[in-house]
N, C-alpha and C. Protein backbone atom coordinates (compact mmCIF):
# COMPACT_ATOMS: atom_id res chain seq x y z
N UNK A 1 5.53 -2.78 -18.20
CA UNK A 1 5.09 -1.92 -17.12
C UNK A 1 4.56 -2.79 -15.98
N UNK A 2 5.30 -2.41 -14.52
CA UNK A 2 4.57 -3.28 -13.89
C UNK A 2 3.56 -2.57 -13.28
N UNK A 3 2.65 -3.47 -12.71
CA UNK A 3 1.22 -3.05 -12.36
C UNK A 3 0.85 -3.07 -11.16
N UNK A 4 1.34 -4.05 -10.19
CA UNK A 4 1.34 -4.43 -8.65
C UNK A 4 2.84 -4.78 -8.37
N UNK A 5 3.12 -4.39 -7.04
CA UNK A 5 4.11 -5.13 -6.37
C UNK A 5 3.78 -6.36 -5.83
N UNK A 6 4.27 -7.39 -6.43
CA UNK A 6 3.65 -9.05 -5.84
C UNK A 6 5.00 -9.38 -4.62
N UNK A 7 4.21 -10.60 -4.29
CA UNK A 7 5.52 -11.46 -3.51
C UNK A 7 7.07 -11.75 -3.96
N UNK A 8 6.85 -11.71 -5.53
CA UNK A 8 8.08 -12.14 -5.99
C UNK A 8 8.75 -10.90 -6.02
N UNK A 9 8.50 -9.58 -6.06
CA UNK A 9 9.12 -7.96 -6.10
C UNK A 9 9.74 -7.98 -4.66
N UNK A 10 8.67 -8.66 -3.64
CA UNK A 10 8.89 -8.12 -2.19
C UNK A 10 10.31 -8.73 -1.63
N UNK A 11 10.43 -10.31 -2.25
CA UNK A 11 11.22 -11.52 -1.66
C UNK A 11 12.37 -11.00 -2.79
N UNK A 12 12.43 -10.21 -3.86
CA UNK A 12 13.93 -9.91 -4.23
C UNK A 12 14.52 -8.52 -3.82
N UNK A 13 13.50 -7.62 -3.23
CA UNK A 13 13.97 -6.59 -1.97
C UNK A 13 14.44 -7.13 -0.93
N UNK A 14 13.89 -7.95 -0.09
CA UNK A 14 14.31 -8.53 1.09
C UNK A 14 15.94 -9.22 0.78
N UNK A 15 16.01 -9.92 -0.41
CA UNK A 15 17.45 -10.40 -0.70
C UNK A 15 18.63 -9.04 -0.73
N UNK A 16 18.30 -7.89 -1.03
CA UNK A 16 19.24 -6.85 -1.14
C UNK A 16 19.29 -6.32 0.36
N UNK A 17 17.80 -6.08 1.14
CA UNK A 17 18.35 -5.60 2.29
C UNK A 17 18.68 -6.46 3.59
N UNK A 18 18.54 -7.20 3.78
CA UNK A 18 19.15 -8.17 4.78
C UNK A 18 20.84 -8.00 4.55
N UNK A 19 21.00 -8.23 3.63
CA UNK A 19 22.92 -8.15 3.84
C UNK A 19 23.23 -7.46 4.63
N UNK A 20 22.43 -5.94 4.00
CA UNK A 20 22.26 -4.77 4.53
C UNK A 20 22.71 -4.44 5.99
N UNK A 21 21.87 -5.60 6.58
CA UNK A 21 21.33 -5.31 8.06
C UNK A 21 20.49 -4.57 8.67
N UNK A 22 19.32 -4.50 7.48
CA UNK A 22 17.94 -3.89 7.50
C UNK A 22 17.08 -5.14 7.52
N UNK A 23 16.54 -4.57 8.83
CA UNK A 23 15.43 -5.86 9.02
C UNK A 23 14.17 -5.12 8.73
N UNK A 24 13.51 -6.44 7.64
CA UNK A 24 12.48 -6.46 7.08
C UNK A 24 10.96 -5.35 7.93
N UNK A 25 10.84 -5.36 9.35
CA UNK A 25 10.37 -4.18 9.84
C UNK A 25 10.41 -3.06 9.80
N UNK A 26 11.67 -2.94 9.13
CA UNK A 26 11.90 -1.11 9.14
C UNK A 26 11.73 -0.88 7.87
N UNK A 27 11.04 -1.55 6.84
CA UNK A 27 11.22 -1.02 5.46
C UNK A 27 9.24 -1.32 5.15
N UNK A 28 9.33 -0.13 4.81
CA UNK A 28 7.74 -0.23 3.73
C UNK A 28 7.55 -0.28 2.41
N UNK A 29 6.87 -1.53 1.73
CA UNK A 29 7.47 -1.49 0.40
C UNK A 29 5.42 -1.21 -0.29
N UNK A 30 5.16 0.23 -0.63
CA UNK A 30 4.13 0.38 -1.28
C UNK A 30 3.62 -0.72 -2.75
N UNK A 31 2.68 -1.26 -2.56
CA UNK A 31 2.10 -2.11 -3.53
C UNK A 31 1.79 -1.58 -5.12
N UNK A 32 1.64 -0.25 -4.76
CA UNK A 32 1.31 0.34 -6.02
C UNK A 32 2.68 0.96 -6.51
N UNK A 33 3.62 0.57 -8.13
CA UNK A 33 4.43 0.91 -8.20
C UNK A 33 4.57 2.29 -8.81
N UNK A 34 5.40 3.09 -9.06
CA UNK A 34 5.28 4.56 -9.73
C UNK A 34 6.48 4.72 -9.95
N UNK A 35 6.40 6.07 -11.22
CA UNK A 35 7.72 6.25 -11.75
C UNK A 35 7.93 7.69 -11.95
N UNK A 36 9.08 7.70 -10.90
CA UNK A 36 10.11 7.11 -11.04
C UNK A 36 10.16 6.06 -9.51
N UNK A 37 10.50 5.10 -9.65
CA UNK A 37 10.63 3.94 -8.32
C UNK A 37 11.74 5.09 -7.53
N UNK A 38 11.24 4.63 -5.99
CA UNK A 38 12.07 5.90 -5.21
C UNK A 38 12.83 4.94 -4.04
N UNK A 39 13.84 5.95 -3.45
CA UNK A 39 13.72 4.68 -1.85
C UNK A 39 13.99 6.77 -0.88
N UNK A 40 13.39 6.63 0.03
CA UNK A 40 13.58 7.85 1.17
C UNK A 40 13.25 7.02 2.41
N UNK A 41 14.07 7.98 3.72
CA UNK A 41 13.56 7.63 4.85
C UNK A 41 12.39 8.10 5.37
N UNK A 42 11.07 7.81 5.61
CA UNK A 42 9.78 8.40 6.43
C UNK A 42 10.26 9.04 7.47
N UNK A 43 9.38 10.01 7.97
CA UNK A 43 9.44 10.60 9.22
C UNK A 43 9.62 9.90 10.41
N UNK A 44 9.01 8.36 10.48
CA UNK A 44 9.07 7.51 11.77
C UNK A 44 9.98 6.62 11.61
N UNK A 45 11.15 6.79 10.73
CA UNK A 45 12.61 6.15 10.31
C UNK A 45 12.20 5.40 9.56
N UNK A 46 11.39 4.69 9.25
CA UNK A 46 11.22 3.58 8.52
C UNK A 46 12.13 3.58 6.93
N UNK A 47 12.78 2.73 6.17
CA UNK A 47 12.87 3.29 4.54
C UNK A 47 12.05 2.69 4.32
N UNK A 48 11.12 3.68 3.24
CA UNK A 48 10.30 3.28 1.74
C UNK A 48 11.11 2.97 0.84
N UNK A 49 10.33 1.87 0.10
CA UNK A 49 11.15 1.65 -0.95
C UNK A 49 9.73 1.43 -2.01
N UNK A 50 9.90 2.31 -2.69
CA UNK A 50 8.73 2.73 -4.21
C UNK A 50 9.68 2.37 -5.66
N UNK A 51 8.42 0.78 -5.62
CA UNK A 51 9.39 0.36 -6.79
C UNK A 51 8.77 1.10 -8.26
N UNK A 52 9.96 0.78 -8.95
CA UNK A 52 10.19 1.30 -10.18
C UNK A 52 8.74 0.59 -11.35
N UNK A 53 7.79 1.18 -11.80
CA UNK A 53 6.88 0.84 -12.16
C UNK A 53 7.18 0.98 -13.77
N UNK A 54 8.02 1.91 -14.53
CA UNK A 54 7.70 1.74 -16.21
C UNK A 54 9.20 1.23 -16.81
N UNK A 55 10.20 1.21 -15.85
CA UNK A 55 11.67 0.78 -16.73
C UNK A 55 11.84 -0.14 -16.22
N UNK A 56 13.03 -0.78 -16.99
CA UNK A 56 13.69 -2.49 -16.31
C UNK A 56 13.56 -2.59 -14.93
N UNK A 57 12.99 -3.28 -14.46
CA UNK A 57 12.50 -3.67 -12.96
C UNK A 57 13.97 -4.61 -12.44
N UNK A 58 14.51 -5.40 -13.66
CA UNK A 58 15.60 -6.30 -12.78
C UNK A 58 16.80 -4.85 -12.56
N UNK A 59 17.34 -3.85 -13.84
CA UNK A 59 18.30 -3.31 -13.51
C UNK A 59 17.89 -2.10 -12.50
N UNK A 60 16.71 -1.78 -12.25
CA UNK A 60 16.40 -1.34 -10.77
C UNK A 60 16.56 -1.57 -9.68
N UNK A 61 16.25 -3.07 -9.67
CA UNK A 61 16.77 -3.71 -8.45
C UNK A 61 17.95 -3.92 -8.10
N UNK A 62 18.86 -4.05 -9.45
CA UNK A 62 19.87 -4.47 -9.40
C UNK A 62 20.98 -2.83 -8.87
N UNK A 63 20.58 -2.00 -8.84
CA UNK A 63 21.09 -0.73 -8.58
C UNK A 63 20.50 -0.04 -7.07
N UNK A 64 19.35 -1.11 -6.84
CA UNK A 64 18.53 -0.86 -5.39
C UNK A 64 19.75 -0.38 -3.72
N UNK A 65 20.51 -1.30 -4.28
CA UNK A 65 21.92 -1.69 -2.90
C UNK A 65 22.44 -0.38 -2.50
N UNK A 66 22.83 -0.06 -3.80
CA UNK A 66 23.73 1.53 -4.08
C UNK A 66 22.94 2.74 -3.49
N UNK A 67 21.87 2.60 -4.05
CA UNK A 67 20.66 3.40 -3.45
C UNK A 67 20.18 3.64 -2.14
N UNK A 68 20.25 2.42 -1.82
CA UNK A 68 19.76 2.39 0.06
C UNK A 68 21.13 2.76 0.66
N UNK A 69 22.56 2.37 0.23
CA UNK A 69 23.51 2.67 0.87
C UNK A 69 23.94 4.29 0.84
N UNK A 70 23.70 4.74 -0.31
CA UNK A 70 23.77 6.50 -0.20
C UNK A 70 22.56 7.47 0.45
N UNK A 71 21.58 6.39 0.38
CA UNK A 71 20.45 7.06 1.23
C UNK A 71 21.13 7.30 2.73
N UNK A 72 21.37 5.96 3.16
CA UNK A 72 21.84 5.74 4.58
C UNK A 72 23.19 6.43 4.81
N UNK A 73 23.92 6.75 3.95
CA UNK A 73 24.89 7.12 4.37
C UNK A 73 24.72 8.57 4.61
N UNK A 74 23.79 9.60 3.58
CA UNK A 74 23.94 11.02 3.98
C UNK A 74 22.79 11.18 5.35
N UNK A 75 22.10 9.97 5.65
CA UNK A 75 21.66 10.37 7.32
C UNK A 75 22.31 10.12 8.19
N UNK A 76 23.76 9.32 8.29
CA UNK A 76 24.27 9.44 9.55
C UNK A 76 24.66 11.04 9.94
């Protein structure tokens, strides 16, 4: 279970969304994790990204890409 979002959670988000072409400004990544880990767009565009706090944290991340890309895709 993780307990905090550290630097090392933040710097392997940043590796998925940069490809992206999401710059690191437009994304809020809450410190406190919860479950189920989420990603939505805020009201002031920004994406949240609410990591996954009680299951595999790597195959979360590792499914993170897919996630932000179907997010983004049903708001155009």
């Amino acid at each position: 279970m993780l307990k905090a979002v550290t630097l090392k959670e933040i710097e392997r988000i940043f590796e998925i969304i940069e490809p992206l072409g999401i710059s690191r400004e437009a994304v809020v990544i809450p410190l406190r994790p919860q479950h189920p880990g989420r990603v939505r767009i805020l009201p002031n565009g920004k994406l949240e990204i609410v990591v996954e706090r009680d299951d595999d944290l790597d195959q979360w991340i590792a499914g993170l890409s897919d996630r932000i890309a179907a997010l983004l895709n049903r708001s155009d």
